[in-house]
Protein backbone atom coordinates (compact mmCIF):
# COMPACT_ATOMS: atom_id res chain seq x y z
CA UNK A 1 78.58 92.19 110.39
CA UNK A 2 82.73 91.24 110.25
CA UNK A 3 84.81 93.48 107.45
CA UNK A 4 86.93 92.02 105.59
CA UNK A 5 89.99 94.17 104.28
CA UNK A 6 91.24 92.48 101.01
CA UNK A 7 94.71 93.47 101.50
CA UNK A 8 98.01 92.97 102.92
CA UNK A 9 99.02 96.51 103.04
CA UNK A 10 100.00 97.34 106.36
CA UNK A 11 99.02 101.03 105.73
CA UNK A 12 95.64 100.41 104.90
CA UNK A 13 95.22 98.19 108.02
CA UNK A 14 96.94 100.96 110.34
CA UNK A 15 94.09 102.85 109.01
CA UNK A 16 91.73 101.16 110.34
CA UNK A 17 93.02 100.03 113.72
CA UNK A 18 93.60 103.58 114.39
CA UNK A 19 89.91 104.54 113.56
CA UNK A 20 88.86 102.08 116.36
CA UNK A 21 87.22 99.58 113.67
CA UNK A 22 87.38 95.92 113.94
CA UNK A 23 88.59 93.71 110.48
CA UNK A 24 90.06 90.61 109.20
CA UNK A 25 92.36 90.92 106.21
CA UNK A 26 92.55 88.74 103.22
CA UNK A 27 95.75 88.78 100.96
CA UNK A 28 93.78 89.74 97.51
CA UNK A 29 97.54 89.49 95.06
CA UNK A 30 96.53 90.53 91.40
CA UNK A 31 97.99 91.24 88.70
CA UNK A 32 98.14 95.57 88.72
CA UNK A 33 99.39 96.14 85.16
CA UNK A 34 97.98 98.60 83.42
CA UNK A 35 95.90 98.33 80.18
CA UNK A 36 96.95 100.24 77.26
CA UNK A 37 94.94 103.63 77.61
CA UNK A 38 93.85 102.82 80.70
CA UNK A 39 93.44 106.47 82.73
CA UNK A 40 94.73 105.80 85.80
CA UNK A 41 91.23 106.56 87.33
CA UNK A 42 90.01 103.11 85.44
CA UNK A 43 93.12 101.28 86.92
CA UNK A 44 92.95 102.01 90.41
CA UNK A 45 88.96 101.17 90.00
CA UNK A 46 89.75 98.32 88.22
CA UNK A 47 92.06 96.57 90.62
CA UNK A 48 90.18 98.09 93.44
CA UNK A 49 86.92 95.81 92.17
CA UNK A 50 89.68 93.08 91.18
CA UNK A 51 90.54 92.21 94.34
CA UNK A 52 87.57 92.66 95.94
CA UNK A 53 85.72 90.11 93.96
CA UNK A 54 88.78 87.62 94.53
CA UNK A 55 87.99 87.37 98.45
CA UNK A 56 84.36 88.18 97.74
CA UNK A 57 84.17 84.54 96.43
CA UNK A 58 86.08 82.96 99.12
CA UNK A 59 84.75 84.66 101.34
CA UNK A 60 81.27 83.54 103.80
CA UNK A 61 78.99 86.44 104.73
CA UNK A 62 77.44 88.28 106.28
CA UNK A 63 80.56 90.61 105.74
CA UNK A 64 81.25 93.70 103.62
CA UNK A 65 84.95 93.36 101.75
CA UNK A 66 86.83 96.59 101.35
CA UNK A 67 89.34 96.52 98.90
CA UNK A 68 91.63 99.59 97.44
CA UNK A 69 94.30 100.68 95.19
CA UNK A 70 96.17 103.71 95.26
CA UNK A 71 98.49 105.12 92.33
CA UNK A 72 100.48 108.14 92.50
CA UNK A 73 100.68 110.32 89.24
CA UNK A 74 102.78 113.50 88.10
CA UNK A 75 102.71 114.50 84.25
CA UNK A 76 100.09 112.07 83.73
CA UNK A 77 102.51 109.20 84.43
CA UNK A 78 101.58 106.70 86.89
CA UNK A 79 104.41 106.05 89.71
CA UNK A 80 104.55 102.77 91.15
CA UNK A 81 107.08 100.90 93.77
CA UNK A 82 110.49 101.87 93.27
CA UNK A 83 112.18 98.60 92.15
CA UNK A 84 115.81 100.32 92.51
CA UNK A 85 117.36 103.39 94.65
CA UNK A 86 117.75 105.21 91.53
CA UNK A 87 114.05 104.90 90.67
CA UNK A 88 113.13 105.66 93.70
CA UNK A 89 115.89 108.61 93.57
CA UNK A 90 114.03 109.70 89.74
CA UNK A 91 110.46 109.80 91.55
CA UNK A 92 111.40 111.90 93.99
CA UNK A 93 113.59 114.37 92.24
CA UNK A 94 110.08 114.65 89.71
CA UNK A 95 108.69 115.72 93.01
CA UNK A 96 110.92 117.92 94.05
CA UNK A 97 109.37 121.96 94.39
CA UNK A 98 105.84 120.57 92.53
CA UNK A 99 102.31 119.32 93.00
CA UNK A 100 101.70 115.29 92.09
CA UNK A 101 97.92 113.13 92.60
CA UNK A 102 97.89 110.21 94.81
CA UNK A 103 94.46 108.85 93.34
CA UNK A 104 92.88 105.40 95.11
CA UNK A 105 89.68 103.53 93.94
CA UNK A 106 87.54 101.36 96.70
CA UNK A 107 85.60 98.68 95.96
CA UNK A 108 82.75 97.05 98.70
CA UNK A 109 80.68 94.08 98.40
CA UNK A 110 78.39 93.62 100.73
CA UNK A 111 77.54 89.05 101.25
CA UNK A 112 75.62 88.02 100.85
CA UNK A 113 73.90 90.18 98.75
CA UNK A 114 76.45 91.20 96.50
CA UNK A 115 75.62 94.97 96.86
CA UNK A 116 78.00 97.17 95.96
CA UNK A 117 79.84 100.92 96.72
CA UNK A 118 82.54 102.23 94.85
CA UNK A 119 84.40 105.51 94.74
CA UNK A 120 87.52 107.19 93.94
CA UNK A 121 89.51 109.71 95.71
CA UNK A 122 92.30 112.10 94.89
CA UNK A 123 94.35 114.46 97.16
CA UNK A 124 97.25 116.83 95.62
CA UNK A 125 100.30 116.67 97.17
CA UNK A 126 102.42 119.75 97.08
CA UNK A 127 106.34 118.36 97.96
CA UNK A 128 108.96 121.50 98.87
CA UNK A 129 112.06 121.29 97.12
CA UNK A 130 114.23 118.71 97.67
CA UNK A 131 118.48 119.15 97.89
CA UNK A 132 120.30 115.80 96.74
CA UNK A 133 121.45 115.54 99.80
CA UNK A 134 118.24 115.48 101.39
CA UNK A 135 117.13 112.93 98.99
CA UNK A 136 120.04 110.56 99.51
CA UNK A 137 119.24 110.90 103.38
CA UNK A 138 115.98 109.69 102.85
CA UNK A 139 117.06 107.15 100.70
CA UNK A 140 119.03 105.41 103.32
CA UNK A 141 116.16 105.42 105.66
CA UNK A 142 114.83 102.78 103.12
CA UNK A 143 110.94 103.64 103.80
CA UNK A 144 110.42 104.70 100.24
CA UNK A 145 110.84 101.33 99.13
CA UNK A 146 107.27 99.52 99.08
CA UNK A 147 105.73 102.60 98.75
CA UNK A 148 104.13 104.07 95.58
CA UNK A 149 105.76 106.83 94.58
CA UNK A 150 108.71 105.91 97.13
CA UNK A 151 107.60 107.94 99.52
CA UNK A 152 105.41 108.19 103.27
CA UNK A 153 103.53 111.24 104.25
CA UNK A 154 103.08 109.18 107.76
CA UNK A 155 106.62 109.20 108.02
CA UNK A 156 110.08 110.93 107.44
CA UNK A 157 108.97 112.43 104.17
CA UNK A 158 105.85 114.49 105.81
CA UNK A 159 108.42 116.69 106.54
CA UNK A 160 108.89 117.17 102.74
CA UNK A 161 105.13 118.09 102.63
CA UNK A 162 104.16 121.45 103.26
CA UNK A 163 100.39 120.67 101.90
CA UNK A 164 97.83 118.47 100.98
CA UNK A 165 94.50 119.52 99.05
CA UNK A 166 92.36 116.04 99.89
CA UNK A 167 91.93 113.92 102.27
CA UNK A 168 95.68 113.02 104.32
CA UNK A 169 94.03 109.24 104.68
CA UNK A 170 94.17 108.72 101.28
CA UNK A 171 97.87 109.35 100.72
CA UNK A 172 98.56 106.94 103.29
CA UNK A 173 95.70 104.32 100.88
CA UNK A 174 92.90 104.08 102.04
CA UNK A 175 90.47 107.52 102.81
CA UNK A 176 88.84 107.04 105.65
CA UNK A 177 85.79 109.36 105.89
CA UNK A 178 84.67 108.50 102.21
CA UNK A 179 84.86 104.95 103.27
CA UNK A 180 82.80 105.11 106.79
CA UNK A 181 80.55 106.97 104.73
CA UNK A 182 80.08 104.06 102.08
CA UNK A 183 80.00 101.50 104.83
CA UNK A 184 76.97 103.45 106.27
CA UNK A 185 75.33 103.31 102.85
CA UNK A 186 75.74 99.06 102.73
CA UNK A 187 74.29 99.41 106.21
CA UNK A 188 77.28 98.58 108.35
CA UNK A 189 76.94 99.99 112.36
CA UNK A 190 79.76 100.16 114.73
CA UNK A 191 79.52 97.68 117.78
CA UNK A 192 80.43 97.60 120.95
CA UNK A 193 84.09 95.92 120.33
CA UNK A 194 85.62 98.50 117.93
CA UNK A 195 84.58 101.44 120.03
């Protein structure tokens, strides 16, 4: 049975690849506004379903689509992309010395059937405090740009990151163990090629 990740997100598919599994990906582009007094909890489940249903009907079984959303949050605001160095600069100065959620909702379908698994995961990640020089440095390195909350724990900001409480997998956007886990369920098996 193929997987399907609904997804361009290069993250998500490093993932993956790393864990040995074999996948095709599917661009699954929705709109990811939030509704008014949405929790982000409900929007990260929402989209997560969103896009799975999108390649879910384009899509020809048997297959299982995995689909995801991740949103970082700090003072219950919800942190997207930076869409300017000095948004990306305001996010990470709100980091700086504290404790923020990075929060991701998975949705699988399972074709032909249309079964379904969903979940949602959140890890708490504790950031050191951060010098404006340090900041500006990491600025330059332009990684935090197409990142939520303009940041990469795989990258030069782990060093920023004394501690997670959670699962490390799901700061990067997609947690892996809860996922194998729900793949199991929809009665997905490993062969021989992604071992």
């Amino acid at each position: 049975m193929k997987l399907i990740l609904a997804s361009a997100s290069p993250r998500r598919a490093e993932v993956l690849r790393d864990a040995g599994i074999s996948f095709s990906m599917v661009s699954s582009a929705i709109d990811e506004t939030p509704y008014p007094g949405e929790t982000p909890q409900q929007l990260v489940q929402r989209l997560a379903d969103a896009k799975a249903e999108l390649v879910a009907a384009r899509a020809v079984g048997p297959a299982i689509i995995i689909a995801a959303d991740t949103v970082v949050v700090l003072d219950r605001q919800i942190l997207g992309k930076p869409r300017s160095t000095d948004e990306a600069r305001r996010m990470l100065e709100l980091f700086s010395g504290r404790t923020h959620s990075v929060i991701t909702g998975v949705s699988l379908v399972r074709l032909p059937e249309m079964d379904r698994r969903q979940f949602i995961e959140t890890t708490l990640v504790h950031f050191a405090p951060l010098s404006r020089d340090e900041i500006s440095r990491y600025l330059a390195t332009e990684e935090p740009y197409d990142k939520a909350g303009a940041y990469a724990i795989q990258g030069r900001a782990g060093r920023y990151i004394p501690r997670i409480e959670g699962c490390y997998f799901n700061v990067v956007g997609l947690p892996l163990a809860r996922l194998m886990a729900a793949l199991r369920e929809l009665g997905w098996t490993e062969d021989r090629e992604s071992q």
